[in-house]
Protein backbone atom coordinates (compact mmCIF):
# COMPACT_ATOMS: atom_id res chain seq x y z
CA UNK A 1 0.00 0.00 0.00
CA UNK A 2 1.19 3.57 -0.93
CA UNK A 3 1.83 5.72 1.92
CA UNK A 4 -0.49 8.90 1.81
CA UNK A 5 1.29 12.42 2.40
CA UNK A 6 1.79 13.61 5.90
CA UNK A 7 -0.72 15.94 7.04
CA UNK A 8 1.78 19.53 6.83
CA UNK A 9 2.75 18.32 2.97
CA UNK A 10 0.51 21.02 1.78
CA UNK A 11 1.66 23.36 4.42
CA UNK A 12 4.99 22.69 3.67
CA UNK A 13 4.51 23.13 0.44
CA UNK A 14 2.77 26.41 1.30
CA UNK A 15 5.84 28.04 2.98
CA UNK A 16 8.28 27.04 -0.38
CA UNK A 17 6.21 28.70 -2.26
CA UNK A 18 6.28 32.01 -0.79
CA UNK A 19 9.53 31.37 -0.30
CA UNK A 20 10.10 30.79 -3.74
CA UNK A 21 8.03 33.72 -5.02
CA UNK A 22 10.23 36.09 -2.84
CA UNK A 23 13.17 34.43 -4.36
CA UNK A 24 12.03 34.78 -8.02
CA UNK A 25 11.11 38.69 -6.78
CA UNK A 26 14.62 39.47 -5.84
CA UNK A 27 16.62 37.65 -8.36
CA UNK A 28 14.54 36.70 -11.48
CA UNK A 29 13.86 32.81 -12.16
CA UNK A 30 16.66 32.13 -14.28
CA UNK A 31 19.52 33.71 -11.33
CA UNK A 32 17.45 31.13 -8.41
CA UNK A 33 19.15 27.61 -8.60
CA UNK A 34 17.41 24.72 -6.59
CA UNK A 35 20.07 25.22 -4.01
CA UNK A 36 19.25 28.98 -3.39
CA UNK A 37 15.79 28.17 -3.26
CA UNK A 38 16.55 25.03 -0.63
CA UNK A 39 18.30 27.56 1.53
CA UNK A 40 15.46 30.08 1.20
CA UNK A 41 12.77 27.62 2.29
CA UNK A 42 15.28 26.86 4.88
CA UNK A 43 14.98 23.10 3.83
CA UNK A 44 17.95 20.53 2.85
CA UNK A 45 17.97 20.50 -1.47
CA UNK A 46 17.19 16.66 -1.17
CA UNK A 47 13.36 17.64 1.05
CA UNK A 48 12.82 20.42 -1.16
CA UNK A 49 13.38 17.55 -4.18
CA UNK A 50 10.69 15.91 -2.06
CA UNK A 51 8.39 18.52 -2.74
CA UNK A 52 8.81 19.76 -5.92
CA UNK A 53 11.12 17.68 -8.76
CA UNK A 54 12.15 20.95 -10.42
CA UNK A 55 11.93 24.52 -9.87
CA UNK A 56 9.41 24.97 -13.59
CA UNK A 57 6.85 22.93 -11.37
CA UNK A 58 7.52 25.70 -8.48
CA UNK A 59 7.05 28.52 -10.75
CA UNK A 60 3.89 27.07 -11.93
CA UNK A 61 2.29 26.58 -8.96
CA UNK A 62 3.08 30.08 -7.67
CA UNK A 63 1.37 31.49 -10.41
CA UNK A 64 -1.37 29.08 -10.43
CA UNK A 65 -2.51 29.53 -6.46
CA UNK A 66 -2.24 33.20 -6.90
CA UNK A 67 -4.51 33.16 -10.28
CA UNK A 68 -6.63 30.78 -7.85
CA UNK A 69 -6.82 33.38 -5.03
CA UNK A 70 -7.64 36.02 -8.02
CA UNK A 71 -9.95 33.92 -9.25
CA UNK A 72 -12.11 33.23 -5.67
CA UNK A 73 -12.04 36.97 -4.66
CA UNK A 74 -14.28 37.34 -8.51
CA UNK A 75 -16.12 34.76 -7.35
CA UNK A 76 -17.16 36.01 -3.89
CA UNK A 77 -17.78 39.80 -5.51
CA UNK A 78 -20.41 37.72 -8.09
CA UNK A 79 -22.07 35.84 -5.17
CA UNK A 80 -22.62 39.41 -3.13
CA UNK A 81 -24.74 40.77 -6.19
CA UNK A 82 -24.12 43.88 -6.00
CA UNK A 83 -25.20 46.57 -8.49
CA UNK A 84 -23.38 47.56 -11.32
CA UNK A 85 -20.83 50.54 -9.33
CA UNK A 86 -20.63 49.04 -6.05
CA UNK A 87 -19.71 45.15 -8.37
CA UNK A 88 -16.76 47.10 -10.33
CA UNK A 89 -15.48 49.28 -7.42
CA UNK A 90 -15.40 45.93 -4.89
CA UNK A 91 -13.45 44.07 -7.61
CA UNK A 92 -11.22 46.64 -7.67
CA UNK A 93 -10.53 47.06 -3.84
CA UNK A 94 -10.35 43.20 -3.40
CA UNK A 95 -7.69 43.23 -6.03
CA UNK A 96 -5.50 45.69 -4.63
CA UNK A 97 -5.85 44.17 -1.19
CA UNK A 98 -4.50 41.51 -2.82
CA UNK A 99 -2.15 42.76 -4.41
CA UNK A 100 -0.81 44.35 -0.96
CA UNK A 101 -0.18 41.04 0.34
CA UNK A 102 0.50 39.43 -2.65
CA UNK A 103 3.87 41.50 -3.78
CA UNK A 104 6.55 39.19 -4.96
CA UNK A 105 3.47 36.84 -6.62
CA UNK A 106 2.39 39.63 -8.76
CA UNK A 107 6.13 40.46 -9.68
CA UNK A 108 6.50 36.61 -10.61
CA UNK A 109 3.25 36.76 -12.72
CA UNK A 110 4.75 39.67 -14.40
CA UNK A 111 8.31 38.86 -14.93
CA UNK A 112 8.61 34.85 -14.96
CA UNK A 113 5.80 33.45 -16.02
CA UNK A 114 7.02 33.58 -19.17
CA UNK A 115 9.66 31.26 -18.88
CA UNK A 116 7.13 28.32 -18.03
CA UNK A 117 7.04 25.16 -20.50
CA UNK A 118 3.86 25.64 -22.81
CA UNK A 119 1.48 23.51 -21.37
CA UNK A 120 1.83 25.16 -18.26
CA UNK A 121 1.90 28.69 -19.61
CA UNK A 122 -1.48 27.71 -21.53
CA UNK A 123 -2.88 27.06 -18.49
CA UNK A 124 -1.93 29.64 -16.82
CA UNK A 125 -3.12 32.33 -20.01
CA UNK A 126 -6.36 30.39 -19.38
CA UNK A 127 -7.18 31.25 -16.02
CA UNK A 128 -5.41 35.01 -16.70
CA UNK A 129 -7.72 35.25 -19.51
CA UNK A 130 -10.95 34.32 -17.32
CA UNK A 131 -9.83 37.09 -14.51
CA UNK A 132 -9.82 39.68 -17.61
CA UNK A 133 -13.56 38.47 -18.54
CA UNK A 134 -14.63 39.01 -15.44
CA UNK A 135 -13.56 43.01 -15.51
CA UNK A 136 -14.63 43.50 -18.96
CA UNK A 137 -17.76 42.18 -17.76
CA UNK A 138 -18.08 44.66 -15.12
CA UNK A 139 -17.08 47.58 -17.61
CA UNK A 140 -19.94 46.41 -19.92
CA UNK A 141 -22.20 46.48 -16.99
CA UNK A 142 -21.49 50.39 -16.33
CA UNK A 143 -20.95 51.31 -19.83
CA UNK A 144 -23.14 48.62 -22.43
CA UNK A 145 -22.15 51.24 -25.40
CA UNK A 146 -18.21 49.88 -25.31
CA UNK A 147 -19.33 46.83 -26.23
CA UNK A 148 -20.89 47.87 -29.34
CA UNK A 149 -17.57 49.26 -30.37
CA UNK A 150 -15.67 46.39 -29.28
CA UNK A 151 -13.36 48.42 -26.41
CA UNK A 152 -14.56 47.04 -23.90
CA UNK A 153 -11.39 44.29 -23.52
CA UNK A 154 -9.18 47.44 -24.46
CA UNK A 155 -10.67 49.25 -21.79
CA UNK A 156 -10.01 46.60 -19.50
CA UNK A 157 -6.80 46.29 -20.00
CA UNK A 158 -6.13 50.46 -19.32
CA UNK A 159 -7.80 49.52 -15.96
CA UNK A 160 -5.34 46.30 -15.57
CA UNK A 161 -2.42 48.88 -16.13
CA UNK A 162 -3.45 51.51 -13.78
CA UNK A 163 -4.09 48.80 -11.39
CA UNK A 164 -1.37 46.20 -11.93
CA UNK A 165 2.06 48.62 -12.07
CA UNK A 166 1.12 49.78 -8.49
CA UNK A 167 3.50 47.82 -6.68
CA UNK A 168 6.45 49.86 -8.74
CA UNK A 169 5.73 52.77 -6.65
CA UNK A 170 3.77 51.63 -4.27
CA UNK A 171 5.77 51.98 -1.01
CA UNK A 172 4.69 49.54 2.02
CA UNK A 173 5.59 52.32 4.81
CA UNK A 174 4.07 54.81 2.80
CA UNK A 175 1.50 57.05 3.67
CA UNK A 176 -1.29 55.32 2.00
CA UNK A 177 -2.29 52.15 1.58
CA UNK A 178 -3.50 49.98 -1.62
CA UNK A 179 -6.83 50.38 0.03
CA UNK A 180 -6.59 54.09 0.09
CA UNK A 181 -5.61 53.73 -3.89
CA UNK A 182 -8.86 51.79 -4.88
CA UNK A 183 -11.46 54.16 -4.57
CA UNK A 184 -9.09 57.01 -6.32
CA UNK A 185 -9.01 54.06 -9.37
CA UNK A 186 -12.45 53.48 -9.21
CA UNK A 187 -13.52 57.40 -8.60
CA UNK A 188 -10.96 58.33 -12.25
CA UNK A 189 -12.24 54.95 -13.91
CA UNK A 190 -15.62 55.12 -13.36
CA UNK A 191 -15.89 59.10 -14.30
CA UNK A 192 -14.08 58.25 -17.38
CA UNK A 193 -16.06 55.12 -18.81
CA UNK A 194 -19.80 56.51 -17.78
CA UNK A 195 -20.94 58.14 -20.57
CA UNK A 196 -17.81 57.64 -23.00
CA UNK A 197 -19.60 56.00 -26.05
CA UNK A 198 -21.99 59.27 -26.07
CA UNK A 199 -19.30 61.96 -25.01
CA UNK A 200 -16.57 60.26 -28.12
CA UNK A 201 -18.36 59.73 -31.49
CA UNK A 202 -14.83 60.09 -32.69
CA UNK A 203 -13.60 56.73 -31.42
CA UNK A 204 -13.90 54.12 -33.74
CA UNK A 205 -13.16 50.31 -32.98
């Protein structure tokens, strides 16, 4: 009979990745050998081997749990039902709380994912693709006219690049916190999409 994992293997597993992800933040996934990362996880090389059989297979799971954790916040915003202002401006709060806690994730996401084996990367564009449906839904619901003129993924992604750069200047001991930042997003976003379609006849898809 196999023997089942102990119960802390997904714990353990747990702590190397955040490990890991602060690893990849600092030096880039190409400059983080298996050894480095051992040491980081403060782990011998041979247990981390336990755990993970190369460091692709880390990379992939970092950005797969965070996509996950991206992915649940949509989901409990959905299940609240909210109308169409208060839906886009809690999506946008709950992802830069994330994103607060979530630093050297989000710089992996950014910076290494693309050094993941295709298969991998595919499913990771997947579930990246699935969090972008889910704002462009929410831009449709507060302005139906983009839509007609096929902007609406454009003007998601604006939003995903006001949003997704803040941790470049973001400071964690500065005077405001990502929280602070989402209703100034949501207050420029939201004055800015309501009523564009009418206000710019000149915009063409």
């Amino acid at each position: 009979m196999a023997r089942g994992k102990a119960p802390t293997f997904e714990l353990q597993r747990a702590t190397i990745l955040d490990a890991a992800a602060a690893l990849f933040a600092q030096k880039g996934f190409h400059n983080a050998s298996m050894s480095a990362l051992a040491e980081a996880c403060g782990v011998s090389k041979p247990l981390l081997y336990h755990y993970y059989r190369d460091k692709e297979h880390i990379l992939f799971d970092i950005a797969d749990s965070y996509i996950d954790r991206l992915l649940a916040i949509i989901d409990g915003v959905v299940a609240r039902g909210l109308d169409d202002d208060a839906h886009f401006s809690e999506l946008v709060t709950r992802f830069m709380e994330e994103y607060e806690h979530a630093h050297d994730q989000h710089i992996v996401i950014v910076q290494d994912v693309k050094f993941l084996q295709q298969e991998q990367a595919a499913k990771i564009a997947a579930k990246q693709r699935r969090v972008v449906s889910a704002f462009t839904d929410a831009i449709v619901r507060i302005e139906p006219g983009l839509k007609g003129r096929k902007l609406e993924r454009p003007v998601a992604m604006i939003l995903f690049g006001m949003i997704n750069w803040t941790f470049t200047w973001m400071r964690t001991d500065g005077r405001l916190t990502f929280r602070d930042m989402a209703p100034v997003v949501t207050g420029i976003f939201l004055n800015g999409v309501k009523g564009f379609v009418e206000q710019s006849g000149r915009v063409t898809a």
